[in-house]
Protein backbone atom coordinates (compact mmCIF):
# COMPACT_ATOMS: atom_id res chain seq x y z
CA UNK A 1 -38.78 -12.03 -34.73
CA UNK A 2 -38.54 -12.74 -31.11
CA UNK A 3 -43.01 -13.19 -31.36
CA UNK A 4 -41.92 -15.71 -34.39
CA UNK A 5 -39.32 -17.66 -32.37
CA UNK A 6 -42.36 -18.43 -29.67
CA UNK A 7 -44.89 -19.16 -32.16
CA UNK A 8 -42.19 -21.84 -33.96
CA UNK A 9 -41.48 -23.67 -30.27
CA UNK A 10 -44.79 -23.44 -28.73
CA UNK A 11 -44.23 -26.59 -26.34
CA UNK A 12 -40.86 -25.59 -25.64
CA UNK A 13 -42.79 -21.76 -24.89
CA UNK A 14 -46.09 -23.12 -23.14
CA UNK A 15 -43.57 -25.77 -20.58
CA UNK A 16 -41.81 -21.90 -19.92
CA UNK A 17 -45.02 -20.41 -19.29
CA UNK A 18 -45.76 -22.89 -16.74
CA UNK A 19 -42.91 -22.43 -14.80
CA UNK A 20 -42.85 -18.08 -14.20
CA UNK A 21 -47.49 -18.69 -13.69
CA UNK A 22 -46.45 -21.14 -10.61
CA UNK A 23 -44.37 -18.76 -9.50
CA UNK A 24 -46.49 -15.50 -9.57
CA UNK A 25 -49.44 -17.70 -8.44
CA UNK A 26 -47.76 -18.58 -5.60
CA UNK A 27 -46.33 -15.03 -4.67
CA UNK A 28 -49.05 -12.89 -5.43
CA UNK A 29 -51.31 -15.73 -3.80
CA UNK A 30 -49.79 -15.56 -0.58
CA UNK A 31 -49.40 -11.39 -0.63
CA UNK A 32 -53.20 -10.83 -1.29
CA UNK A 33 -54.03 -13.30 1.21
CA UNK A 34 -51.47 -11.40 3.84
CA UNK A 35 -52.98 -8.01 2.43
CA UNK A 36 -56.40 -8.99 2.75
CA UNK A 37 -55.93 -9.78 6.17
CA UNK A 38 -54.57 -7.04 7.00
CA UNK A 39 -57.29 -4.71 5.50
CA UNK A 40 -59.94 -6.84 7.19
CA UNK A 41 -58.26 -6.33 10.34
CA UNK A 42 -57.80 -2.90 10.10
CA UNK A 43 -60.96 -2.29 8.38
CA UNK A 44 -63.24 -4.07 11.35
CA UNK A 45 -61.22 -1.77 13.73
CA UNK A 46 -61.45 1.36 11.46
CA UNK A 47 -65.47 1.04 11.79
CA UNK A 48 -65.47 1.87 15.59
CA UNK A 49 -64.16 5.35 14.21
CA UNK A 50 -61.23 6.78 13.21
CA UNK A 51 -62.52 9.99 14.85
CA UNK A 52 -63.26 8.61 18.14
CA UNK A 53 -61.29 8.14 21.72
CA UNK A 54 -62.12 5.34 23.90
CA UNK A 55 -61.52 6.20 27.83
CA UNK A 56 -60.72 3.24 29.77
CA UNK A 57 -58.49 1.43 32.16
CA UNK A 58 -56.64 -0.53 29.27
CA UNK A 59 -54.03 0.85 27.26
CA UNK A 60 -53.63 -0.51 23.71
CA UNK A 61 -50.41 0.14 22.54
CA UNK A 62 -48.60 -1.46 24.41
CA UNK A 63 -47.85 -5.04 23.38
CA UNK A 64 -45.54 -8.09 23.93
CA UNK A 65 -44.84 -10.46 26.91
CA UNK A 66 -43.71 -7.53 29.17
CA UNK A 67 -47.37 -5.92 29.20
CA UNK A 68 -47.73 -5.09 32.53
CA UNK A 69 -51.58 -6.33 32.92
CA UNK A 70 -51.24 -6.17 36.59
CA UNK A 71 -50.32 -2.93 36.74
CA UNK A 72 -53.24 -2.27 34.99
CA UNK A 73 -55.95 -4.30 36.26
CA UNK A 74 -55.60 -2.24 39.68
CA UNK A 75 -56.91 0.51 38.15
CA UNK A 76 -60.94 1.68 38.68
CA UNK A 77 -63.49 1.05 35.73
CA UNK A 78 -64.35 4.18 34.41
CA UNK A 79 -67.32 5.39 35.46
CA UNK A 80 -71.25 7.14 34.42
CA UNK A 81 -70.31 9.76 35.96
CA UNK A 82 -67.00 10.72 34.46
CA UNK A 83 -68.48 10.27 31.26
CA UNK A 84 -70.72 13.06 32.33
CA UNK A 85 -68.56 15.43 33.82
CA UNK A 86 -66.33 15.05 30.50
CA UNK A 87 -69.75 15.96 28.30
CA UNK A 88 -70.26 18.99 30.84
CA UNK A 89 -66.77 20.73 30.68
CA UNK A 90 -65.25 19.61 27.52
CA UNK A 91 -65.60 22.50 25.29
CA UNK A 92 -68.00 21.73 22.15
CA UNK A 93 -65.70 22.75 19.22
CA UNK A 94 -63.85 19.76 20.30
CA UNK A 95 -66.49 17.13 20.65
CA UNK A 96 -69.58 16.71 19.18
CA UNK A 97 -70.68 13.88 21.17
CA UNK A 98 -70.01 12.05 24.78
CA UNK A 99 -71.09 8.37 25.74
CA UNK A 100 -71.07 5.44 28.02
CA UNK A 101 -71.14 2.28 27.49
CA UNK A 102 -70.08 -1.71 28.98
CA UNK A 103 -71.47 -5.11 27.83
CA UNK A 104 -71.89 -8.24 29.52
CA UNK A 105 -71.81 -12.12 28.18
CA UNK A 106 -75.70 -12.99 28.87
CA UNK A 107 -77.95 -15.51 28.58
CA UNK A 108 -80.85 -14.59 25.96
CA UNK A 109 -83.78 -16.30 25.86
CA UNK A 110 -86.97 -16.86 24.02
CA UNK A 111 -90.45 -19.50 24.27
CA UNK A 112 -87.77 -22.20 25.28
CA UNK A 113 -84.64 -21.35 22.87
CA UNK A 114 -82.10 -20.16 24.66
CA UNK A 115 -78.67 -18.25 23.30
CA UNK A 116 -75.33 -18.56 26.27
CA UNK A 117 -72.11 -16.36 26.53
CA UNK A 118 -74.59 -13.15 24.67
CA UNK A 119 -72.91 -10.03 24.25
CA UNK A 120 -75.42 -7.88 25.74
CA UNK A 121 -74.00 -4.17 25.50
CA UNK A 122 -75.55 -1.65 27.14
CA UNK A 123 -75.05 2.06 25.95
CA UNK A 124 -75.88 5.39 26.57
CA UNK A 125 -78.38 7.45 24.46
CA UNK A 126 -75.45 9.31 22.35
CA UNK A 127 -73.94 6.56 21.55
CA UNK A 128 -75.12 5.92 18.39
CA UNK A 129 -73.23 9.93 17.65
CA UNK A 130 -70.46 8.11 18.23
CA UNK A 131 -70.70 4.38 16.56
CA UNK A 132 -72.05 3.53 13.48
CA UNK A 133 -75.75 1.92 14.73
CA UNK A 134 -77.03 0.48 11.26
CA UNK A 135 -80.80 -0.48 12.12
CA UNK A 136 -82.43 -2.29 9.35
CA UNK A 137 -85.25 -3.38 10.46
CA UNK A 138 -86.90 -1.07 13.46
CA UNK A 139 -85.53 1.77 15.06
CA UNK A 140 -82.86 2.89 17.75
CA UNK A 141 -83.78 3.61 21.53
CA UNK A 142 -85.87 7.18 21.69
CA UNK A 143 -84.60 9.86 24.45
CA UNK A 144 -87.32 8.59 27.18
CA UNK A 145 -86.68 5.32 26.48
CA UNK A 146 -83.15 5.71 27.24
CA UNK A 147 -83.63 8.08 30.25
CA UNK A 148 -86.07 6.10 31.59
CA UNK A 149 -84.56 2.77 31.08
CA UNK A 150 -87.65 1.17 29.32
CA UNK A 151 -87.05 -2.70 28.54
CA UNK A 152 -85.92 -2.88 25.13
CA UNK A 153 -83.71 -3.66 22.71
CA UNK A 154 -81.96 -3.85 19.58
CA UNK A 155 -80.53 -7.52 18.20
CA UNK A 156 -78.38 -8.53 15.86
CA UNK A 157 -79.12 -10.40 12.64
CA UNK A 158 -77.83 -13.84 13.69
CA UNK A 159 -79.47 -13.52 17.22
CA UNK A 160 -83.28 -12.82 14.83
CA UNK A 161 -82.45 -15.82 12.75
CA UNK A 162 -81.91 -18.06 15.31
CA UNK A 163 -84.53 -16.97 17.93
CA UNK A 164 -87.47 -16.40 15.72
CA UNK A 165 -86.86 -18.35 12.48
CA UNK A 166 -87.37 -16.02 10.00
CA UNK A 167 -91.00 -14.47 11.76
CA UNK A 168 -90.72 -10.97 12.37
CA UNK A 169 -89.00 -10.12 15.72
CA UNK A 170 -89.96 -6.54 15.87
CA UNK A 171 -92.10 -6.27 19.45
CA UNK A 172 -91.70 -9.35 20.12
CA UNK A 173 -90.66 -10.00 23.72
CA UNK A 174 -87.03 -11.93 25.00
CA UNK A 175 -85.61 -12.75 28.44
CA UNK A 176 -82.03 -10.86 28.79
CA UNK A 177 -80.94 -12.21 31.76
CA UNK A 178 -83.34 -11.96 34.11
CA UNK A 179 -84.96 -9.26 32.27
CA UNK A 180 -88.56 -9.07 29.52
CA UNK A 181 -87.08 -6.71 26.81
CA UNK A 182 -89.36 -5.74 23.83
CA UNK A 183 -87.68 -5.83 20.70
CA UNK A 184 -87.52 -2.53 18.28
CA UNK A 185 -84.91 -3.17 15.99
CA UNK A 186 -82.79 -5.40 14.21
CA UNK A 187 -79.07 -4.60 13.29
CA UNK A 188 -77.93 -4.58 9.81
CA UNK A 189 -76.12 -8.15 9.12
CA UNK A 190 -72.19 -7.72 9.22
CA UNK A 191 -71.33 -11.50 8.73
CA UNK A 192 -68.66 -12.87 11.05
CA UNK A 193 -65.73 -10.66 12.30
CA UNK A 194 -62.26 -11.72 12.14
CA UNK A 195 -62.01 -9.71 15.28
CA UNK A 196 -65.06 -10.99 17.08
CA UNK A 197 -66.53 -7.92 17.07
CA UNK A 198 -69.61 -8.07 14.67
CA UNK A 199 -73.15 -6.71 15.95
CA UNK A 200 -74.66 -9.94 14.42
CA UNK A 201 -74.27 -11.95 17.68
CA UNK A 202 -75.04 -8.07 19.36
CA UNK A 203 -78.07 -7.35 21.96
CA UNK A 204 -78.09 -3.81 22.69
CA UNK A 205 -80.24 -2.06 25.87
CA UNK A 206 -80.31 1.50 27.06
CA UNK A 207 -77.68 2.15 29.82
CA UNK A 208 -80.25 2.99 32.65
CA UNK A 209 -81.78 -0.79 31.69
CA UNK A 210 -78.30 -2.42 32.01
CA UNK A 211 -76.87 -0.93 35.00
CA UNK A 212 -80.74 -2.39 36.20
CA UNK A 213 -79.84 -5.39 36.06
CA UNK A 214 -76.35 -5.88 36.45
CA UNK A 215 -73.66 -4.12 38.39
CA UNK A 216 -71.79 -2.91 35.37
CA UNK A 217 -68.27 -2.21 38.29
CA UNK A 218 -67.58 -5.74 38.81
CA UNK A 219 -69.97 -8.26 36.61
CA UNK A 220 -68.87 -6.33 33.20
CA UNK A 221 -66.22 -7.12 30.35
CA UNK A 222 -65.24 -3.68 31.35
CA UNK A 223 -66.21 0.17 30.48
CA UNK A 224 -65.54 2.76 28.78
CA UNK A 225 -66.13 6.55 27.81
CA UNK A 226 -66.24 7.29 23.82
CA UNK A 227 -65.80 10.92 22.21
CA UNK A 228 -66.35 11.55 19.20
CA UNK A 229 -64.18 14.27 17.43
CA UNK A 230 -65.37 17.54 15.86
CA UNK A 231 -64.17 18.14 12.48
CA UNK A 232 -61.46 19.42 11.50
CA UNK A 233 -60.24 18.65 15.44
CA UNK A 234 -57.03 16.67 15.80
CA UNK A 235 -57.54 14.01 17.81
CA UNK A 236 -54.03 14.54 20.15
CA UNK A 237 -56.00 18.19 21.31
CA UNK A 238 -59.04 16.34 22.03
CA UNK A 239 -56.88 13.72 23.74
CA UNK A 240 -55.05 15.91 25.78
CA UNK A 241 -57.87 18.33 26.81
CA UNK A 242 -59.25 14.51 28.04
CA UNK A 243 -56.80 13.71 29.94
CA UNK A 244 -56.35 16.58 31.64
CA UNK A 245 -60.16 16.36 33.22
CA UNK A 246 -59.76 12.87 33.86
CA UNK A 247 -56.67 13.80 35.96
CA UNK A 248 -58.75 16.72 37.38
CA UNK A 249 -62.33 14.19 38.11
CA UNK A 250 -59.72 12.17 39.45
CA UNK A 251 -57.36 14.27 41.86
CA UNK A 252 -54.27 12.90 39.87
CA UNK A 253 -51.23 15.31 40.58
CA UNK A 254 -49.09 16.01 37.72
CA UNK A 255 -46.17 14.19 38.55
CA UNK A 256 -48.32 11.08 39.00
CA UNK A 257 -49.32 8.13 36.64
CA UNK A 258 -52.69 8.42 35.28
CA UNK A 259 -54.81 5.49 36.39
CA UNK A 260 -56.71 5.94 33.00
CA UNK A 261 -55.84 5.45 29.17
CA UNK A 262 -56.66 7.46 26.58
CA UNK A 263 -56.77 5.32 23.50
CA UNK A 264 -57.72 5.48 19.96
CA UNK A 265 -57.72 2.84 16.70
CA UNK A 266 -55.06 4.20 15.43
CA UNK A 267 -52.55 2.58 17.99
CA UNK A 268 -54.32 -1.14 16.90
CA UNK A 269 -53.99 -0.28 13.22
CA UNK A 270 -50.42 1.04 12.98
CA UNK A 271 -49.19 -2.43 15.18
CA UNK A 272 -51.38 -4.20 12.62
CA UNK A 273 -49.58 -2.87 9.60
CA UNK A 274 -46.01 -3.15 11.18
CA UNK A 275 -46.43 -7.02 12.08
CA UNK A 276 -48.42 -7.62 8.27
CA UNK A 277 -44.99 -5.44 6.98
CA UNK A 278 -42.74 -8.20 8.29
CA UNK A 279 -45.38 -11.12 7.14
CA UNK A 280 -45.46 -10.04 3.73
CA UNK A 281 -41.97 -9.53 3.51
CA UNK A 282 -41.45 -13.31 4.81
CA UNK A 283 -44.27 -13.85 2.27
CA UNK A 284 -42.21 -12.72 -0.84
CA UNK A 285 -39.01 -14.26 0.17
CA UNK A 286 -41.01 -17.67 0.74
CA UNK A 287 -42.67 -17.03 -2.53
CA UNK A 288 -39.90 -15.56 -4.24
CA UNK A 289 -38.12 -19.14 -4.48
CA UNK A 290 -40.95 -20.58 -6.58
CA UNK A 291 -39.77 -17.81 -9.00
CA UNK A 292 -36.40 -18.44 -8.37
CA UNK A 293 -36.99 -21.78 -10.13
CA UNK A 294 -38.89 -20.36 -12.60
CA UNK A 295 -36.15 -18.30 -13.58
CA UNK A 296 -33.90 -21.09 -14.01
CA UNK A 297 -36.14 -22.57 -16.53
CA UNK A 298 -36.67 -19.60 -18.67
CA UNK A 299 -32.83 -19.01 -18.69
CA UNK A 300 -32.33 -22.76 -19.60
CA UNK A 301 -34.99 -22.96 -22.46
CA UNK A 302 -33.20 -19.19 -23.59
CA UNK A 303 -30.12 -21.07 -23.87
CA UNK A 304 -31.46 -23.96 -25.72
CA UNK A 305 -33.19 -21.34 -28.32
CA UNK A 306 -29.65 -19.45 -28.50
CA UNK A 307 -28.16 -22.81 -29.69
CA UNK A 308 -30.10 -24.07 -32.00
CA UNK A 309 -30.31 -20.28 -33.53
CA UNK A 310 -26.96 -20.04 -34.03
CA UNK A 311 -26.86 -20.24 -37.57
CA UNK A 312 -29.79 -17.67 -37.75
CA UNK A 313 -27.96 -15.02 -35.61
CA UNK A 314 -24.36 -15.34 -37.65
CA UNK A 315 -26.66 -14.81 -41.04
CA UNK A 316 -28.19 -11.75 -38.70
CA UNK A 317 -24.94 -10.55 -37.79
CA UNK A 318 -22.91 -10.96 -41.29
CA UNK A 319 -25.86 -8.36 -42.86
CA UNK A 320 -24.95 -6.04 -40.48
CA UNK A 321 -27.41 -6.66 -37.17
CA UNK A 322 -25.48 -4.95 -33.89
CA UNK A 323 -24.88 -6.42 -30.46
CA UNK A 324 -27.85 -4.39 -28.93
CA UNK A 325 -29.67 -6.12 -31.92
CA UNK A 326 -29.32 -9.57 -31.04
CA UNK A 327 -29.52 -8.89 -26.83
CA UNK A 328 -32.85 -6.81 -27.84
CA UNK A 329 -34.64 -9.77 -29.58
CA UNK A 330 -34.10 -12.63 -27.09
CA UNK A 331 -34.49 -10.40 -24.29
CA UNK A 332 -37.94 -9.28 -25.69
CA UNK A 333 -38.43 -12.98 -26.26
CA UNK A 334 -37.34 -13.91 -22.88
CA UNK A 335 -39.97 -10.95 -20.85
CA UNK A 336 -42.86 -11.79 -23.44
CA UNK A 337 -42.92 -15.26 -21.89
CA UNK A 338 -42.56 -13.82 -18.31
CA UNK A 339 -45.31 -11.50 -18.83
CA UNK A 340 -47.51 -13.80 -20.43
CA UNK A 341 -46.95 -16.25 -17.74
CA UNK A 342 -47.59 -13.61 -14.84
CA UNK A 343 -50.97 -12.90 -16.46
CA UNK A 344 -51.99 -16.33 -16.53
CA UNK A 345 -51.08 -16.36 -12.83
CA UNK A 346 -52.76 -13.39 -12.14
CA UNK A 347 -56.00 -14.35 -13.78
CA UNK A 348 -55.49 -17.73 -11.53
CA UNK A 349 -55.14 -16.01 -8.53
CA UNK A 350 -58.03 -13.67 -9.14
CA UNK A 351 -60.21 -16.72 -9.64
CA UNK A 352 -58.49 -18.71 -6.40
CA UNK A 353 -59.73 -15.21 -4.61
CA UNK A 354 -63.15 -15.16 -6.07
CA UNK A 355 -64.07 -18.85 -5.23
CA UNK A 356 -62.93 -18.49 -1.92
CA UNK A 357 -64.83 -15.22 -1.68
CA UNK A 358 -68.12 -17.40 -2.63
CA UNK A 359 -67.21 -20.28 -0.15
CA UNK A 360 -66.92 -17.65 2.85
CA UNK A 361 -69.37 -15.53 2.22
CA UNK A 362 -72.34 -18.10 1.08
CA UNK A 363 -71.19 -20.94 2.77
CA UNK A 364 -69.60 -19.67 6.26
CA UNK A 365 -71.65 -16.83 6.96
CA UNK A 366 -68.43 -14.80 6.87
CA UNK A 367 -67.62 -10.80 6.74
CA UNK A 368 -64.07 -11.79 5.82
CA UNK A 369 -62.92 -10.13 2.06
CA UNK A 370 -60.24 -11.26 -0.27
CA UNK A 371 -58.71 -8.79 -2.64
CA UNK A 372 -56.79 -8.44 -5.29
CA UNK A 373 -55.62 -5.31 -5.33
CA UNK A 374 -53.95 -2.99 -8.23
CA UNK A 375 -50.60 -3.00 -6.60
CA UNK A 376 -51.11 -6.63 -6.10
CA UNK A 377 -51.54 -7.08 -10.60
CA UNK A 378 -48.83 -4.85 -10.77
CA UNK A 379 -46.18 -5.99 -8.43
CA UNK A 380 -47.01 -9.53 -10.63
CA UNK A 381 -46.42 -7.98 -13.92
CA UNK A 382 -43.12 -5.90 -12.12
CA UNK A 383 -41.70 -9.37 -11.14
CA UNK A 384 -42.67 -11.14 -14.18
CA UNK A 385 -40.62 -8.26 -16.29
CA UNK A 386 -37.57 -8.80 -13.74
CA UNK A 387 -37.92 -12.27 -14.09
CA UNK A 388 -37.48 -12.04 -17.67
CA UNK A 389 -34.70 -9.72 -18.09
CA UNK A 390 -32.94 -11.70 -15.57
CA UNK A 391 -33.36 -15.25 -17.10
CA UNK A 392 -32.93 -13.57 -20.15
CA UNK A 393 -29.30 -11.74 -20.20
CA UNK A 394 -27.05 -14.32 -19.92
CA UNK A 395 -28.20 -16.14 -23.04
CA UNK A 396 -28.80 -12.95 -24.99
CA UNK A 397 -25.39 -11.63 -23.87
CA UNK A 398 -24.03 -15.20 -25.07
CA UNK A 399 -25.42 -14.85 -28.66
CA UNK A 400 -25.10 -10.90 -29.40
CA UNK A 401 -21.20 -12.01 -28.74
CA UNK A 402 -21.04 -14.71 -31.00
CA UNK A 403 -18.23 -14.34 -34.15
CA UNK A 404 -20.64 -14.41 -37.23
CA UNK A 405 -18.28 -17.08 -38.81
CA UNK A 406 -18.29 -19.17 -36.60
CA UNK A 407 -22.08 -19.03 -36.04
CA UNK A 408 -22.67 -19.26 -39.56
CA UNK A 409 -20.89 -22.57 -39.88
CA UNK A 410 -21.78 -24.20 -36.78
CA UNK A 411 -23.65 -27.10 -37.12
């Protein structure tokens, strides 16, 4: 019956519609933009490994307008050979691998094109045990080339493409700084970072090289010391066990402040998913009035359909048809139009996401992802159903309580 009603008023049911798919469209819009953010973000951080510790002079988690960078910037650059004397007494059930690394902004150069502000980072031999190193092209640096410091290096996609055109860069030869590197590989393309911190604008050297040609203490973007985990090894025993050698390399009493920071990505990620918590709360309530005046409309069309049904639901009553009856059938009319309305905003979102998807990834070069994600479809059906039984009781509660006499002879 309550299918029949929608079928008889479709204008009057297609002008409801319209108002509860403007509404999902623009919450569930604005959450899986929020939530895609938020997994890009955390994702681009995630890929420097979950598993890993970072040893340097900067602590990340601490945040605000009282971070005490002063404090901080007093503190030595970690150092070669800490990194070493970390890889020679930590015990090897806790970590499986120890490196070094700090990058510089460089100028890159080749047969007159030249590329400013380069990230040229400069790494240890192990360090691809500790970071993902996707080579597509090429290889990575061999042991002698990396004890010996040979001259060469690995680039990133976008530093090929817009060096050498298209031509194969692999042993070809580029100025890094003041430096001839040959080139043996070519890194995987990422696309942009929302982070800045894709290996497509990359140029990576063995350590030895780097510390060659610049002095890595003062001319750097700073240092650090990575270790990877073991599995199966928490990462607060492999941080403690760390920080207790620093504080030995170091002569640090106990009772002193360490002049190091042990961090990890988790400390980034967590802050990232407590400020997106409050964004996609502001989100919904933002969005949430859209439905707010969708709701109105449902409930107002509800009450025009109770109205001009009177007649019908006094006839339904007087052959016996119960309260629950009568709230039952516009109710179900009431969240049929909701839902349907919620799908058609879903299915509009989804194609808002895929578009823009297409535009950022063919057009802008860009690794940034939108989702749609299942608790995105089905916090847009929830709402739509909530919607509906909420625009929907007041005029079913008005007609299950009608007298059937007076229904029957209204005109």
């Amino acid at each position: 019956m309550a299918m029949d009603a929608l079928r008889k008023n479709k204008l009057r049911s297609v002008l409801s519609v319209l108002g509860i798919t403007i509404g999902i469209y623009c919450i569930i819009v604005v959450y899986a933009l929020v939530h895609s953010m938020e997994k890009n973000i955390n994702d681009n951080f995630a890929s420097f490994g979950t598993d890993v510790l970072f040893v340097q002079k900067w602590p990340w988690d601490e945040f605000g307008g009282n971070y005490p960078w002063w404090k901080y910037l007093r503190r030595p650059e970690t150092s070669l050979d800490e990194a070493r004397f970390l890889e020679d007494n930590l015990d090897k059930s806790l970590a499986v691998a120890v490196a070094f690394a700090f990058s510089s902004s460089e100028k890159v150069e080749y047969r007159g094109i030249s590329l400013t502000e380069t990230s040229v980072n400069c790494v240890s031999h192990r360090y691809n045990e500790v970071q993902k190193t996707d080579v597509e092209i090429g290889r990575y640096f061999t042991e002698d080339e990396s004890a010996a410091g040979r001259p060469v290096c690995i680039i990133g996609a976008s530093i090929a493409k817009n060096i050498f055109s298209g031509t194969d860069p692999l042993g070809k030869e580029i100025r890094v700084k003041n430096q001839v590197c040959r080139v043996i590989g070519v890194f995987r393309r990422e696309g942009q970072s929302i982070i800045d911190a894709s290996v497509d604008e990359w140029v990576m050297v063995p350590l030895k090289l780097g510390m060659s040609m610049m002095n890595y203490k003062e001319n750097s973007e700073g240092t650090q010391i990575l270790l990877k985990a073991a599995q199966d090894v928490s990462l607060d025993d492999l941080s403690f066990e760390t920080g207790q050698l620093m504080r030995r390399y170091r002569r640090t009493g106990p009772y002193q402040e360490a002049t190091f920071s042990v961090n990890r990505m988790s400390m980034i990620t967590n802050a990232v998913s407590d400020l997106f918590g409050t964004i996609k709360v502001i989100g919904i309530i933002i969005g949430g009035f859209s439905m707010v005046v969708g709701c109105f409309g449902v409930a107002n069309i509800m009450f025009v359909s109770v109205k001009e049904r009177t007649q019908e639901i006094g006839i339904q009553k007087a052959l016996g048809a119960k309260r629950g009856f009568i709230l039952a059938q516009f109710l179900t009319e009431s969240v049929i139009l909701c839902i349907i309305g919620g799908l058609i905003g879903l299915v509009m979102v989804w194609g808002t996401l895929q578009l823009l998807n297409f535009v950022l990834q063919h057009q802008l070069d860009s690794g940034f992802v939108l989702y749609l994600m299942p608790y995105d479809v089905f916090l847009g059906i929830g709402v739509s159903v909530l919607v509906g039984l909420l625009a929907g009781f007041l005029p079913a509660l008005s007609g299950a309580r009608l007298n059937p006499v007076d229904a029957i002879r209204s005109k």
